[in-house]
N, C-alpha and C. Protein backbone atom coordinates (compact mmCIF):
# COMPACT_ATOMS: atom_id res chain seq x y z
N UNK A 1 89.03 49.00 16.14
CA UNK A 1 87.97 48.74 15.19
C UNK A 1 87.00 49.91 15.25
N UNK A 2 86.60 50.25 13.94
CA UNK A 2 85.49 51.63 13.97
C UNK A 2 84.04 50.75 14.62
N UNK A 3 83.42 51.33 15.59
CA UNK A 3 82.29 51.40 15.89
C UNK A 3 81.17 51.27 14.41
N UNK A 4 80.44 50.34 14.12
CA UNK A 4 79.72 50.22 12.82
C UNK A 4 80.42 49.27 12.14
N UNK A 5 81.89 49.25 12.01
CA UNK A 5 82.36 49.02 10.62
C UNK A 5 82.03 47.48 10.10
N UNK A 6 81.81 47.21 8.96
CA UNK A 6 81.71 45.98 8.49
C UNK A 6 82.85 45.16 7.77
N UNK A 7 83.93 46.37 8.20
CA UNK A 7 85.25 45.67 7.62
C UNK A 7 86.04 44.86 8.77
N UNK A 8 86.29 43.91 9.00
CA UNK A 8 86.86 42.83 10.09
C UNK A 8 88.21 43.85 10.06
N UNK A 9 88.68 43.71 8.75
CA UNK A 9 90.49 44.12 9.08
C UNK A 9 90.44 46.03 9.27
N UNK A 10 89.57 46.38 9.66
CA UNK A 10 89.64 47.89 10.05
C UNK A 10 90.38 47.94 10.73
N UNK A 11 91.10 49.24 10.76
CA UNK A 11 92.35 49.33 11.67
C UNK A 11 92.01 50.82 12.12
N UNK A 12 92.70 51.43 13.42
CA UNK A 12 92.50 52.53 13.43
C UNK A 12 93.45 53.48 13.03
N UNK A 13 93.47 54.35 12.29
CA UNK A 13 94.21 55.09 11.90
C UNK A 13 95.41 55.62 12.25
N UNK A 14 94.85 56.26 13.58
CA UNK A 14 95.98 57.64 14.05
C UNK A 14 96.24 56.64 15.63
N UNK A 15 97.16 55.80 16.20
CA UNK A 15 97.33 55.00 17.10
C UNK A 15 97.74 56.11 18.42
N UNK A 16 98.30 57.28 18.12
CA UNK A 16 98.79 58.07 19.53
C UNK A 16 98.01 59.48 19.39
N UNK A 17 97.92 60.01 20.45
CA UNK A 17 97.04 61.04 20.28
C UNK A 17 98.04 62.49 19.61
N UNK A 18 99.32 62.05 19.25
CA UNK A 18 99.92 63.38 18.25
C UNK A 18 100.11 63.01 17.25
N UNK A 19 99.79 63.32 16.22
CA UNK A 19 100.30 63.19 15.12
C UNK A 19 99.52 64.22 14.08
N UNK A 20 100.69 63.84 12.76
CA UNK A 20 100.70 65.22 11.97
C UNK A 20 100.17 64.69 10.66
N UNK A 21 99.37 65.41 9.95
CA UNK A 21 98.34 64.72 9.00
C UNK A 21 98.56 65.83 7.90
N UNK A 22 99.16 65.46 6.80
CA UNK A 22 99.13 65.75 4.93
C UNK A 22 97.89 65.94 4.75
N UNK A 23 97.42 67.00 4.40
CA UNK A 23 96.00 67.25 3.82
C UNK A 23 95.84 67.28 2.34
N UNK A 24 94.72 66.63 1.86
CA UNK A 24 94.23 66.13 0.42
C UNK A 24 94.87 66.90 -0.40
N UNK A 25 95.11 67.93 -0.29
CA UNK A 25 95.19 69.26 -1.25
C UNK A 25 96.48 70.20 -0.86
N UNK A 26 97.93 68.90 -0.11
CA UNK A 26 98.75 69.44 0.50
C UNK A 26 99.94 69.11 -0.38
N UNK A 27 100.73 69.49 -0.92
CA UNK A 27 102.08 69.05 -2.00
C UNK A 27 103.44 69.67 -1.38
N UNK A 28 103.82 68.99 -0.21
CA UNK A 28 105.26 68.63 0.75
C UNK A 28 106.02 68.44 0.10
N UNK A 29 107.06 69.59 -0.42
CA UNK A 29 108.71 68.85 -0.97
C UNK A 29 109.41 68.88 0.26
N UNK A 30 109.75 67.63 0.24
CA UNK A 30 110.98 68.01 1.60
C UNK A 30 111.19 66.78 2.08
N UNK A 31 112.22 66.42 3.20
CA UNK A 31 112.10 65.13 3.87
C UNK A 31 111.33 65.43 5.12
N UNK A 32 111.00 64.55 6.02
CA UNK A 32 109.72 64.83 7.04
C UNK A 32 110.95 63.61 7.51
N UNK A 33 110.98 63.81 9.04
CA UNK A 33 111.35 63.31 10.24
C UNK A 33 110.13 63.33 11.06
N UNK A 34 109.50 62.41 11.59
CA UNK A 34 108.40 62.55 12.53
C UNK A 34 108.67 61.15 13.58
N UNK A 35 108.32 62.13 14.95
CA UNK A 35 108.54 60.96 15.91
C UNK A 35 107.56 60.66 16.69
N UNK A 36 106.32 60.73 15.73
CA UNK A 36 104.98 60.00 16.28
C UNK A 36 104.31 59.12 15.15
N UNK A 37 103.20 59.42 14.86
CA UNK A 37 102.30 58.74 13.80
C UNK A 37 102.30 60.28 12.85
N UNK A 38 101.68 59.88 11.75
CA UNK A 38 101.47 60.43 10.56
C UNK A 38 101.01 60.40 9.55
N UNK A 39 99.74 60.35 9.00
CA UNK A 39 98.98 60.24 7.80
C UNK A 39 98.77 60.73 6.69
N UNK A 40 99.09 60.55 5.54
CA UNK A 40 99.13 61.15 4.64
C UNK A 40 98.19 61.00 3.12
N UNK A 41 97.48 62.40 3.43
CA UNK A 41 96.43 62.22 2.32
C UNK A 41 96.50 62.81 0.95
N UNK A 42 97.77 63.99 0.95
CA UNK A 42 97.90 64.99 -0.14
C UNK A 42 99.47 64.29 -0.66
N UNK A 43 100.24 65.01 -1.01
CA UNK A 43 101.79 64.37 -2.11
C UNK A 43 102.92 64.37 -1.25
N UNK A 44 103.53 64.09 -1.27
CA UNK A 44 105.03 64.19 -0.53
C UNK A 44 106.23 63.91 -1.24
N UNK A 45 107.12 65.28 -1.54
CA UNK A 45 108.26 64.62 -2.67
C UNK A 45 109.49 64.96 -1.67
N UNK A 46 109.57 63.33 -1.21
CA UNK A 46 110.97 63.69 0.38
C UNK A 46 110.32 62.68 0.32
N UNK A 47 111.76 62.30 0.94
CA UNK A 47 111.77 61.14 1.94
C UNK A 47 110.93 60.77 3.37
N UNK A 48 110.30 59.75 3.85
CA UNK A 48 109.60 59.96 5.16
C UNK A 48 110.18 59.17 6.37
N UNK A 49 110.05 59.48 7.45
CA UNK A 49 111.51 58.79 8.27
C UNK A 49 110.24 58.78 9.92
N UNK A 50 109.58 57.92 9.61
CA UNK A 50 108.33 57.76 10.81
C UNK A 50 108.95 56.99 11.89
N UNK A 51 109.06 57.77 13.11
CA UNK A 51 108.99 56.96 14.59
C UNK A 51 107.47 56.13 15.13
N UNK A 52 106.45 55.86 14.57
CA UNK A 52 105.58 55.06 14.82
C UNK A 52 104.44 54.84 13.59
N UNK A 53 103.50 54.71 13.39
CA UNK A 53 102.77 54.68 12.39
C UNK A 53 102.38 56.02 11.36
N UNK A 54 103.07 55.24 9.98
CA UNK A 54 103.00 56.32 8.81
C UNK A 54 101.77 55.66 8.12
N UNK A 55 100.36 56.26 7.75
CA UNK A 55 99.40 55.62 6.45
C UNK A 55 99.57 56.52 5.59
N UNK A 56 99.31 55.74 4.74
CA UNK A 56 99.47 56.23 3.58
C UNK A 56 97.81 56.17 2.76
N UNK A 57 96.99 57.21 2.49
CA UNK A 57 95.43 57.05 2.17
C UNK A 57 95.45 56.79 0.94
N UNK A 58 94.20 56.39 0.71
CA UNK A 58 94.29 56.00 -0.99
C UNK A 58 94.80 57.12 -2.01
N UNK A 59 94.30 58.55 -1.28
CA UNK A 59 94.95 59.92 -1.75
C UNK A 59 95.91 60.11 -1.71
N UNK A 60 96.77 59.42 -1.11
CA UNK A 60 97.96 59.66 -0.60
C UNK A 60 99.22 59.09 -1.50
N UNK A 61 100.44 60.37 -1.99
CA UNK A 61 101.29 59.82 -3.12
C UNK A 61 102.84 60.03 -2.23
N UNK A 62 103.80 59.48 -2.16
CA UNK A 62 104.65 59.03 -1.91
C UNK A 62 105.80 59.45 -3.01
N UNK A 63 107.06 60.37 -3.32
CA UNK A 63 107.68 60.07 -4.24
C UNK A 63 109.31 60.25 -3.23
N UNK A 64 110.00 59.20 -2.97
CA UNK A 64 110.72 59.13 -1.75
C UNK A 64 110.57 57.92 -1.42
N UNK A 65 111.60 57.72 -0.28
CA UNK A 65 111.87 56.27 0.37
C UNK A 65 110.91 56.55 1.61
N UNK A 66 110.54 55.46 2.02
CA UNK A 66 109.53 55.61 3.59
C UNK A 66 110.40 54.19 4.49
N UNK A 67 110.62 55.01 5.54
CA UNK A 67 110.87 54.24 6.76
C UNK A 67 110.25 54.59 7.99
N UNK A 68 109.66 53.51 8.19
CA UNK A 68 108.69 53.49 9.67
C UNK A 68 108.74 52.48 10.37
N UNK A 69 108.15 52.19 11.43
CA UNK A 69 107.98 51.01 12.68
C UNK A 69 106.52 50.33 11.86
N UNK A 70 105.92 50.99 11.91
CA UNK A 70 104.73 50.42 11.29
C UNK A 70 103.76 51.51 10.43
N UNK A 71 102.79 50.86 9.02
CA UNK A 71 103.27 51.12 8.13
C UNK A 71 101.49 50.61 7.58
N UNK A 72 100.51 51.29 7.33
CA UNK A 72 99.38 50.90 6.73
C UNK A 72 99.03 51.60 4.99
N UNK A 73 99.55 50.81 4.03
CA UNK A 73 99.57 51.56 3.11
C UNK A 73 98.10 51.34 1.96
N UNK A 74 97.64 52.38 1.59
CA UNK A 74 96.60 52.60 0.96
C UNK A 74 96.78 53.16 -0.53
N UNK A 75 97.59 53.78 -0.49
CA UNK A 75 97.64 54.88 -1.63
C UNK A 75 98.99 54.35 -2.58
N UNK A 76 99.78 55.49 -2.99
CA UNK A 76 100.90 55.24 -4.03
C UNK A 76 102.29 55.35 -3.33
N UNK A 77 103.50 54.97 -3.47
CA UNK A 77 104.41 55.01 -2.98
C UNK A 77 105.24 54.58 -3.84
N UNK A 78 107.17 55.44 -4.40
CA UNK A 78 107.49 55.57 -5.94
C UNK A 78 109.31 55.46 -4.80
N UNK A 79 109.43 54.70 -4.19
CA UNK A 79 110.36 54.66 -3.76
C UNK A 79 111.00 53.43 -2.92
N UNK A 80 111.33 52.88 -2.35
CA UNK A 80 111.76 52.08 -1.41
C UNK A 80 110.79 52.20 0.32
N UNK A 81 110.23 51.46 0.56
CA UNK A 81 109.35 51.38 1.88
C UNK A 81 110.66 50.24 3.14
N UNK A 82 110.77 50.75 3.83
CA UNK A 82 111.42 49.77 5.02
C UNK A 82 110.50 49.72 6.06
N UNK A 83 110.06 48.64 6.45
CA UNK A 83 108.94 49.23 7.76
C UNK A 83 109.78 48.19 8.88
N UNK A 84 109.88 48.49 10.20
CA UNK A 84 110.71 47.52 11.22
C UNK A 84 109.97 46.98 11.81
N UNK A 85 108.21 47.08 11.79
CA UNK A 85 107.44 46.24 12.43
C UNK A 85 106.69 45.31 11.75
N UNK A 86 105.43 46.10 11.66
CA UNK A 86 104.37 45.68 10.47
C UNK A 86 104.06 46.57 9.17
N UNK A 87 103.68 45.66 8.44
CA UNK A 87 103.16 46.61 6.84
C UNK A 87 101.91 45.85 7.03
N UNK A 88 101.21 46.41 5.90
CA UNK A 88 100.02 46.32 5.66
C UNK A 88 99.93 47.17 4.28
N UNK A 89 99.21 46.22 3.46
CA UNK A 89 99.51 46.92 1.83
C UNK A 89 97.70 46.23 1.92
N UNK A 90 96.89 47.66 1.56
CA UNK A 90 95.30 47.61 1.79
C UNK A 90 95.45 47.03 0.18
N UNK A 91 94.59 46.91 -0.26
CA UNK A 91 94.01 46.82 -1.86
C UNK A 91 94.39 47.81 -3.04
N UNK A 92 94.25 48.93 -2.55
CA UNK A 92 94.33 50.27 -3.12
C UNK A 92 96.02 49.97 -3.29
N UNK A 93 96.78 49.77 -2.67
CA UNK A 93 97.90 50.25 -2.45
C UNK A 93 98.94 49.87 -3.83
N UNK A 94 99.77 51.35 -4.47
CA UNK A 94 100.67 51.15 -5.48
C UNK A 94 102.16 51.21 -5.10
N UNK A 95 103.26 50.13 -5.12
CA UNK A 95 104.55 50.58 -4.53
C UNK A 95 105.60 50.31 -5.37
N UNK A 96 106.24 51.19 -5.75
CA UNK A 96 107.12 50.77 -7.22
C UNK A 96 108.52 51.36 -6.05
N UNK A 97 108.53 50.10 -5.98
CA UNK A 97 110.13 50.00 -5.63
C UNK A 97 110.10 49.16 -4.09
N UNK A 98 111.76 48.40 -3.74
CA UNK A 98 111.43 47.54 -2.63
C UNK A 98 111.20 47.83 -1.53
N UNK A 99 110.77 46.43 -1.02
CA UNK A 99 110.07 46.95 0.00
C UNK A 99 110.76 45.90 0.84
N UNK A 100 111.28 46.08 2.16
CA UNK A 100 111.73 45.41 3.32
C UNK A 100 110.82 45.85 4.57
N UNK A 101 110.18 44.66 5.46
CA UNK A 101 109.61 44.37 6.38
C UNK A 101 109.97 43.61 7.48
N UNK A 102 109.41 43.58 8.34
CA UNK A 102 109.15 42.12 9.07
C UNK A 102 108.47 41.34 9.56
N UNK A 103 107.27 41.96 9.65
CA UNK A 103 105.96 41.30 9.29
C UNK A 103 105.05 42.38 8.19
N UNK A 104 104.07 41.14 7.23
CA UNK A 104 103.43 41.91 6.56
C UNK A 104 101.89 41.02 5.75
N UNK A 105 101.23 42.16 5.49
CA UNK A 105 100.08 41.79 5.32
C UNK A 105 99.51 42.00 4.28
N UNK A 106 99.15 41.49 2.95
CA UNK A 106 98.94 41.95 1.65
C UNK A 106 96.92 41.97 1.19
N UNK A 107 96.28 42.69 1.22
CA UNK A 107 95.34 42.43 0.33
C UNK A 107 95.18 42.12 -1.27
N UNK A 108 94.13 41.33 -1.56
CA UNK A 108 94.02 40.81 -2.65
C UNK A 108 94.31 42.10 -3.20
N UNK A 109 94.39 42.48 -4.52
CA UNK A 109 94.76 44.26 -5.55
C UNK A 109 95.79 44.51 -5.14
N UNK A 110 96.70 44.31 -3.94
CA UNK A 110 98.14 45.39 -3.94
C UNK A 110 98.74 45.27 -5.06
N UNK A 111 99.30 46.45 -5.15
CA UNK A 111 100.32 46.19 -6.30
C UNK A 111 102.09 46.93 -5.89
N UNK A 112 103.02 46.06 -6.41
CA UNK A 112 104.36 46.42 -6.18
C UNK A 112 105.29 45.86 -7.70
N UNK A 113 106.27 47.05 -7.45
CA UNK A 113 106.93 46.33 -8.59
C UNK A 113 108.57 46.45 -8.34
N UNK A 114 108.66 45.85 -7.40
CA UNK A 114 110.31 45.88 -6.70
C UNK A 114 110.49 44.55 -5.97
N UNK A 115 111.75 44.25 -5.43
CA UNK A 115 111.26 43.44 -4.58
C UNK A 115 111.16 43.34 -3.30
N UNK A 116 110.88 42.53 -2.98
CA UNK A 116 110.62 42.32 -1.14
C UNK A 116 110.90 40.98 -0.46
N UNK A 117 111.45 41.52 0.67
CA UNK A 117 112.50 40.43 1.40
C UNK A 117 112.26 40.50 2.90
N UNK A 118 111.83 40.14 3.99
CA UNK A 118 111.65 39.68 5.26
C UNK A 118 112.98 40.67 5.46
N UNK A 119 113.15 41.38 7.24
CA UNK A 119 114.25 41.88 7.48
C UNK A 119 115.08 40.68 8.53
N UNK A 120 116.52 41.31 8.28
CA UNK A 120 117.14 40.43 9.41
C UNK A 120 116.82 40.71 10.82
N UNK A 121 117.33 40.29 12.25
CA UNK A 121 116.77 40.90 13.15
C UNK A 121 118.20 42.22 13.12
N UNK A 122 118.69 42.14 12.82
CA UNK A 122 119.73 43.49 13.29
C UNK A 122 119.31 44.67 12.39
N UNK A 123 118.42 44.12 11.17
CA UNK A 123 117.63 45.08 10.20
C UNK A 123 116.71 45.59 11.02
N UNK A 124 115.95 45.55 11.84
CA UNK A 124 114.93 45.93 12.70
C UNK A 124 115.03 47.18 13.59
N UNK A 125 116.46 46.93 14.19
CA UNK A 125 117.05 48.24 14.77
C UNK A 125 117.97 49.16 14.05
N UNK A 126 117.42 49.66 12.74
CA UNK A 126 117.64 51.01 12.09
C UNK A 126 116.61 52.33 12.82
N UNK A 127 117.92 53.03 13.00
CA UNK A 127 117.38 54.52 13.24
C UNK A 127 116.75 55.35 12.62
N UNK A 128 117.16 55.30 11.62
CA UNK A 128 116.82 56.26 10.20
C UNK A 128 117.60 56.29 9.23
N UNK A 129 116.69 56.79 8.01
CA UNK A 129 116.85 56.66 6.66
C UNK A 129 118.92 56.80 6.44
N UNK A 130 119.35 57.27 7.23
CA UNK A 130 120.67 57.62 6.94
C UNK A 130 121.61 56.20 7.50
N UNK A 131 120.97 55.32 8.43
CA UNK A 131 121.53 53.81 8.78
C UNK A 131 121.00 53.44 7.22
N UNK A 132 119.61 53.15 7.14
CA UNK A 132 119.62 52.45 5.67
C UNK A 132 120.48 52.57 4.28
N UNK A 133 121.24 53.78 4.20
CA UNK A 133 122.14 54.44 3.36
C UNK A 133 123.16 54.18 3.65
N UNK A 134 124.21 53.61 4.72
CA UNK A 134 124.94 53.11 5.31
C UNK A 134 124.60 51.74 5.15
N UNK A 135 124.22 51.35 5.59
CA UNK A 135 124.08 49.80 5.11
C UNK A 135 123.98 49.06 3.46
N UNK A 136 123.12 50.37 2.30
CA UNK A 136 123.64 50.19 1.44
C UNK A 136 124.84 49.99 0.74
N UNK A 137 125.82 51.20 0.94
CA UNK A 137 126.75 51.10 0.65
C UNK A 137 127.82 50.25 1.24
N UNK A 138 127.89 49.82 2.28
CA UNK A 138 128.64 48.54 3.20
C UNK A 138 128.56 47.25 2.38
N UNK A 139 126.81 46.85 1.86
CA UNK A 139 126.90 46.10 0.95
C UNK A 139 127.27 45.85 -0.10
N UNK A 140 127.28 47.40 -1.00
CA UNK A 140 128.07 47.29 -2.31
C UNK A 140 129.62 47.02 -2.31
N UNK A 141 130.23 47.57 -1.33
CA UNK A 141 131.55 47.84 -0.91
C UNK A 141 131.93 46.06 -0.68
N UNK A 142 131.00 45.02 -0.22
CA UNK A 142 131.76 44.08 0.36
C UNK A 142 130.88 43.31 -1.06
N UNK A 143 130.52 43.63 -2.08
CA UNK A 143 130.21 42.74 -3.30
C UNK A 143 131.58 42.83 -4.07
């Protein structure tokens, strides 16, 4: 909790002392592998593949799939979100496309336009974005 804050559900941002931070005025093509935390305030056109907490700021645009452990979203996101722990979709938050969790937390304003489904527990232990792509196709294959 911030020292001052008058918001109950304040959270703190950056949870480990490394992590790598998108700046306002930063426009990332690429996929990003990160195996800490990571915040993102400027664009990202790639995929994001977070080993612990990815936010996403109200500045913050998303065009790509995001997979993380946990997952505080603020801003825009134009792809598929998997988070294996917690989500958290602030007010601000725009997500056009589904979203799989396993626990999650919605403020009144989120907005999504995909759908969303609780994970299984064997959904939980994905490695990365390339298990989720594998598991897609396993499913189409056995429809």
């Amino acid at each position: 909790m911030f020292k001052g804050s008058s918001n109950k559900n304040a959270q703190k941002i950056v949870s480990k002392s490394e992590a790598t931070i998108i700046g306002e005025s930063c426009v990332f093509e690429g996929n990003i592998k990160e195996g800490a935390d990571i915040t993102i305030l400027g664009k990202v056109k790639g995929n994001l593949d977070v080993k612990g907490l990815a936010t996403i700021e109200e500045s913050g645009i998303i065009e790509g799939d995001l997979l993380s452990v946990d997952a505080i979203i603020r801003g825009t996101v134009t792809g598929d979100v998997k988070i294996t722990e917690n989500l958290r979709l602030d007010s601000t938050s725009k997500i056009n496309g589904d979203i799989e969790y396993n626990v999650i937390s919605v403020e009144e304003g989120a907005m999504f336009n995909g759908r969303c489904s609780r994970m299984s527990a064997k959904d939980t232990k994905i490695k990365d974005i390339k298990d989720i792509k594998k598991q897609d196709v396993n499913a189409q294959k056995a429809k």
